[in-house]
C-alpha atoms as a PDB file:
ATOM      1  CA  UNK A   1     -11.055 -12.067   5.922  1.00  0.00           C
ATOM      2  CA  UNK A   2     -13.064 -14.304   3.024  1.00  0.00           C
ATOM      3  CA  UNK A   3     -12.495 -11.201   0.841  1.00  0.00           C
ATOM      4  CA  UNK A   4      -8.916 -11.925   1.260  1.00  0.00           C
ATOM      5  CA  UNK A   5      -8.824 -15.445   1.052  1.00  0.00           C
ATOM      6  CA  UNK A   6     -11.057 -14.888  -2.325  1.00  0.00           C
ATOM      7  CA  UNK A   7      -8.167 -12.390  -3.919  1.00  0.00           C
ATOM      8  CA  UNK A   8      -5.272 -14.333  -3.107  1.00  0.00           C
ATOM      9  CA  UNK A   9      -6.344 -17.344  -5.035  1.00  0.00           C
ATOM     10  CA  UNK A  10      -7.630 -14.778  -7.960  1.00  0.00           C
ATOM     11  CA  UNK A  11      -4.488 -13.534  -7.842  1.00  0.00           C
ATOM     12  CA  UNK A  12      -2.524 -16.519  -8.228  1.00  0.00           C
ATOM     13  CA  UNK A  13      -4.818 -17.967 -11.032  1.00  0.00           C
ATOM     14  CA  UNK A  14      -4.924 -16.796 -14.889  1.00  0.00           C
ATOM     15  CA  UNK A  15      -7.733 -14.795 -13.491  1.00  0.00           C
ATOM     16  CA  UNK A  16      -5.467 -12.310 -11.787  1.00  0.00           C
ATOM     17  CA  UNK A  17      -6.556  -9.561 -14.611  1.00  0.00           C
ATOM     18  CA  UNK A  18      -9.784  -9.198 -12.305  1.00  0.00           C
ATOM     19  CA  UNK A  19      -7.933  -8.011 -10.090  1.00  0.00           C
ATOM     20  CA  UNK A  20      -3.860  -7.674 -10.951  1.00  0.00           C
ATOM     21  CA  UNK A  21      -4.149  -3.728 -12.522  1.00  0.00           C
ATOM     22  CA  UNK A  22      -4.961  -2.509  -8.757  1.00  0.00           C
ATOM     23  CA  UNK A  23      -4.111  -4.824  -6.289  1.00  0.00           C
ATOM     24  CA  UNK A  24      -1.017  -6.993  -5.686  1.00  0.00           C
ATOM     25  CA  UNK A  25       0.201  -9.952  -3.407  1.00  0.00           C
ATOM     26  CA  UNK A  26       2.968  -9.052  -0.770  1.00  0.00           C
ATOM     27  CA  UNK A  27       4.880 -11.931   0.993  1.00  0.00           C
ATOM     28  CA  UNK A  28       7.160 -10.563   3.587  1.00  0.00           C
ATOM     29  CA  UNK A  29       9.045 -12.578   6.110  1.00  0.00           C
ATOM     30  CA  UNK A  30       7.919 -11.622  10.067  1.00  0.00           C
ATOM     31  CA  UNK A  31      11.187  -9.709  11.549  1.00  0.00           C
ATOM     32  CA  UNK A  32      10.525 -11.536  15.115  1.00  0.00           C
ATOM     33  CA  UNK A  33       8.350 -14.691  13.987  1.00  0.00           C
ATOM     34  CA  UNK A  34      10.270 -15.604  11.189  1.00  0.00           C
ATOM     35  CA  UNK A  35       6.985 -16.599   9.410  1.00  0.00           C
ATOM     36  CA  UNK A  36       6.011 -16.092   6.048  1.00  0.00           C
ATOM     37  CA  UNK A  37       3.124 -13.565   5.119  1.00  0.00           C
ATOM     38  CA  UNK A  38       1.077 -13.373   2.256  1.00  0.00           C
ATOM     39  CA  UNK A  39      -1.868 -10.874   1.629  1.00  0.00           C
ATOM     40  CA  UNK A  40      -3.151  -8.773  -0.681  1.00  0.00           C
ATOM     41  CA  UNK A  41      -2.476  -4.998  -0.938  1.00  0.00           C
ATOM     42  CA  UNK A  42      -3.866  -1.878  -2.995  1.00  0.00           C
ATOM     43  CA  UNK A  43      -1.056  -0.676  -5.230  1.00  0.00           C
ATOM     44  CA  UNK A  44      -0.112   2.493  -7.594  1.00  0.00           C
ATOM     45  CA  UNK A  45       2.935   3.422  -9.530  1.00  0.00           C
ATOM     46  CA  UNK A  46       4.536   6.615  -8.937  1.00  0.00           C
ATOM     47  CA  UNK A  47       8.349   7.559  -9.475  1.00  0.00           C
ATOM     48  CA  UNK A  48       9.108   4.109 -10.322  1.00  0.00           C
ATOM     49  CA  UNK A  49       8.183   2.513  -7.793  1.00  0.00           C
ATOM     50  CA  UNK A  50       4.790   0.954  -6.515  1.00  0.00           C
ATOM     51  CA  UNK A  51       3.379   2.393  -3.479  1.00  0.00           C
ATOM     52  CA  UNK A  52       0.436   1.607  -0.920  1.00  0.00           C
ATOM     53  CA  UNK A  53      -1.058   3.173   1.741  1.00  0.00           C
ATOM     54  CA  UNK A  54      -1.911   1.761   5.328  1.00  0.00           C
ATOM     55  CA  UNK A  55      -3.620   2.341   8.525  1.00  0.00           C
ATOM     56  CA  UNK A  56      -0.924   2.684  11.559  1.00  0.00           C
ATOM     57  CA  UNK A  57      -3.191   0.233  13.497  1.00  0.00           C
ATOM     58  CA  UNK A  58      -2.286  -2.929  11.256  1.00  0.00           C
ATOM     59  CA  UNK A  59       0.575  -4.755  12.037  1.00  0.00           C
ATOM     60  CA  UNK A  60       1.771  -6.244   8.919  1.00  0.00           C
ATOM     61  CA  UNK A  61       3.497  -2.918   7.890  1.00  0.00           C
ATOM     62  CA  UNK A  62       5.862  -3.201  10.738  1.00  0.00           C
ATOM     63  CA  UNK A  63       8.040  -5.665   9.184  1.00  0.00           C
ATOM     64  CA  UNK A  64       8.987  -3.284   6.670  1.00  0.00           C
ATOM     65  CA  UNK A  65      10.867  -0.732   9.132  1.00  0.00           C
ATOM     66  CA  UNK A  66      13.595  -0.003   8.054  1.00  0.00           C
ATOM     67  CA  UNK A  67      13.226  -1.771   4.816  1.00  0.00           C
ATOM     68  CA  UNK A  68      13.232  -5.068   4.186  1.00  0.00           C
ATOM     69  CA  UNK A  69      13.185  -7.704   0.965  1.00  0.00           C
ATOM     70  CA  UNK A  70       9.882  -8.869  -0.184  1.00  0.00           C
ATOM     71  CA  UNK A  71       8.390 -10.967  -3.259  1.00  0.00           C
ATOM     72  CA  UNK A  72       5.746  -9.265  -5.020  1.00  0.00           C
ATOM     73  CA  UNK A  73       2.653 -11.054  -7.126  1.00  0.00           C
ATOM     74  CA  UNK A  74       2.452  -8.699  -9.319  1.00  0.00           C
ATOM     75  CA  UNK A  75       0.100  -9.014 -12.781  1.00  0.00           C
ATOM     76  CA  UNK A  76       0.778 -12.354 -12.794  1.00  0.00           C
ATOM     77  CA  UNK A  77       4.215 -12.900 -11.883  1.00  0.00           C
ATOM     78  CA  UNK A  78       6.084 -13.270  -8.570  1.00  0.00           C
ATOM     79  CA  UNK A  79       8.536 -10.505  -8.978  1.00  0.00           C
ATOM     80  CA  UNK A  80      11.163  -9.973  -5.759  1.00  0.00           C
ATOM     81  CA  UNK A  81      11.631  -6.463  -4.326  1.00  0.00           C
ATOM     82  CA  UNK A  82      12.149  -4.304  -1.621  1.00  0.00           C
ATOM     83  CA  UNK A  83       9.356  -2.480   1.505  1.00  0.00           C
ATOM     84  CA  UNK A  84       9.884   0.116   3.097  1.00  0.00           C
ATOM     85  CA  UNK A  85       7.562   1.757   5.208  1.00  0.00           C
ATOM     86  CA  UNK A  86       7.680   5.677   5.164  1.00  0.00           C
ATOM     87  CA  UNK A  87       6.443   6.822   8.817  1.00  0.00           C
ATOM     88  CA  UNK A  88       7.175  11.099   8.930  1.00  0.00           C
ATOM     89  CA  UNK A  89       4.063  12.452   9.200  1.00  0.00           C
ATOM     90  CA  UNK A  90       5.088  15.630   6.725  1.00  0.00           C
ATOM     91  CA  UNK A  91       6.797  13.030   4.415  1.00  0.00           C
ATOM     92  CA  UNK A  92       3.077  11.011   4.554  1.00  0.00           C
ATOM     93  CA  UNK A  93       0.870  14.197   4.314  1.00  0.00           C
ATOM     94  CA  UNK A  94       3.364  15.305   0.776  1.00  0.00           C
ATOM     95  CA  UNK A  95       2.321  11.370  -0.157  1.00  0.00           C
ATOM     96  CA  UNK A  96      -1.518  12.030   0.742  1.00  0.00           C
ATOM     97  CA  UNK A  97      -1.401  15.097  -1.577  1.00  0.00           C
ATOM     98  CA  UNK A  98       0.127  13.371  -4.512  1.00  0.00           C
ATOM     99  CA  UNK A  99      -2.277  10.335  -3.541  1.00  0.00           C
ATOM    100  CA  UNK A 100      -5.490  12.203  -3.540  1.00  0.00           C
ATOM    101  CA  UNK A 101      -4.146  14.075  -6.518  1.00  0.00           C
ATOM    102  CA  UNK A 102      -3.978  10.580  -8.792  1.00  0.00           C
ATOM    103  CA  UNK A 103      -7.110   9.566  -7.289  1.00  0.00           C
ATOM    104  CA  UNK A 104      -9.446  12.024  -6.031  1.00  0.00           C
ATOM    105  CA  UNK A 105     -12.169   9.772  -4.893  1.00  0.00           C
ATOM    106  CA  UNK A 106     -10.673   8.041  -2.326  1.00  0.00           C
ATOM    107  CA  UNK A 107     -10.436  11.340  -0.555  1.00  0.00           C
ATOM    108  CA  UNK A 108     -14.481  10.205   1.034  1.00  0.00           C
ATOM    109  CA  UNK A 109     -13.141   6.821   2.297  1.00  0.00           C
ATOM    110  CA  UNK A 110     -10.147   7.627   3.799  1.00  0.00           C
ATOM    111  CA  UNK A 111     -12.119  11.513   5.716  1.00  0.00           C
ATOM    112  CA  UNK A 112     -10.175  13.860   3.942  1.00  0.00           C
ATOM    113  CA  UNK A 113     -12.597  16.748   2.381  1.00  0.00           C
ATOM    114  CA  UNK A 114     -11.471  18.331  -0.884  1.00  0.00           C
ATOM    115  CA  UNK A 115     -12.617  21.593  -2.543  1.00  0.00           C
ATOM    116  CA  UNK A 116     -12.115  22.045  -6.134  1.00  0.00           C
ATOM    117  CA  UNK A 117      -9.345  19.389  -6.011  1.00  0.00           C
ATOM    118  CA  UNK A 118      -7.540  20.708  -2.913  1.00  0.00           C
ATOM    119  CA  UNK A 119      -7.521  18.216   0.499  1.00  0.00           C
ATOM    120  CA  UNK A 120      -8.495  20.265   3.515  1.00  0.00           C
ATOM    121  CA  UNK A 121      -5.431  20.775   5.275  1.00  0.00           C
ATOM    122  CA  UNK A 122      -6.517  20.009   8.611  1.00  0.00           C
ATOM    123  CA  UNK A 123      -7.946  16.628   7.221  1.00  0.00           C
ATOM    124  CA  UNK A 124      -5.083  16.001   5.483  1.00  0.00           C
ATOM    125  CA  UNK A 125      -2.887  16.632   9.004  1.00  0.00           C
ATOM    126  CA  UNK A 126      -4.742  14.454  10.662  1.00  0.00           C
ATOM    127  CA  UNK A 127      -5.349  11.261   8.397  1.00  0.00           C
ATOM    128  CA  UNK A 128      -1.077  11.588   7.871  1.00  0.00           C
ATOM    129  CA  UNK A 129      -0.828  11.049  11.509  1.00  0.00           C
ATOM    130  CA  UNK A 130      -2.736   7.658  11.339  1.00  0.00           C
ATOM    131  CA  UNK A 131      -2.054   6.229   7.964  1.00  0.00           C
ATOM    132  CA  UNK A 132       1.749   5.856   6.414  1.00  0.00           C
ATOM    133  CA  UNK A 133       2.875   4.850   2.723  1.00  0.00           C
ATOM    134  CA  UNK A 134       4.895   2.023   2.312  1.00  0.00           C
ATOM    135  CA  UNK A 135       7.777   2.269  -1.319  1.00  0.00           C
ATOM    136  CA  UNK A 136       8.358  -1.123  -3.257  1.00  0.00           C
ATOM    137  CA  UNK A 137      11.288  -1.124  -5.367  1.00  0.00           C
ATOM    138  CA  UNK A 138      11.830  -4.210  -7.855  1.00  0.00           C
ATOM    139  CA  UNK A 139      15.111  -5.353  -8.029  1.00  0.00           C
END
């Protein structure tokens, strides 16, 4: 949780280039709470839109079913958007492969073994079924 804490306030400071290229804030407004939510998240651009990639465990995702509107920190600016959490397990597996494709060396941290480039396809099956991708749009 410090780690967190830490990269939030990076993040909102002229400092955020430390961090800003890679990781973003999120604020998202709790569907049943109606509380506000800020925390940081890994982020990558792909077909326009910024993308990140989640365990189905957390809970913060959840919010986004559906799709939802969001404000962004991103590089330094709060920028407002739209979430939208991407759940089918083929759909999330295709995302994996374009994933692991941009950045090969996550494959190790997340258990998915590659050979010459190529995920291992039962690896790959499995890790879809307990991770999911969540799509930002900017408006």
């Amino acid at each position: 949780m410090f780690y967190n804490v830490f990269v939030k306030f990076f993040l909102r400071t002229p400092l955020h280039g430390l961090f800003s290229k890679t990781t973003m804030l999120l604020t998202l407004t709790g569907r049943k709470s109606g509380r506000r939510l800020t925390l940081p998240v890994s982020y990558y651009e792909a077909d326009g839109a910024l993308w990140t990639i989640s365990r189905r465990n957390r809970t913060w995702w959840r919010n986004l079913k559906g799709g939802a509107d969001v404000t962004l920190r991103l590089r330094g600016h709060d920028r407002p958007g739209r979430g939208e959490a991407v759940l089918d397990g083929e759909t999330v597996a295709a995302l994996l492969r374009d994933y692991l494709s941009r950045f090969p060396k996550v494959a190790r941290y997340i258990f998915i073994r590659m050979e010459d480039g190529v995920p291992d396809e039962e690896d790959l099956r499995e890790q879809a079924a307990q991770r999911l991708f969540v799509k930002f749009t900017l408006k």
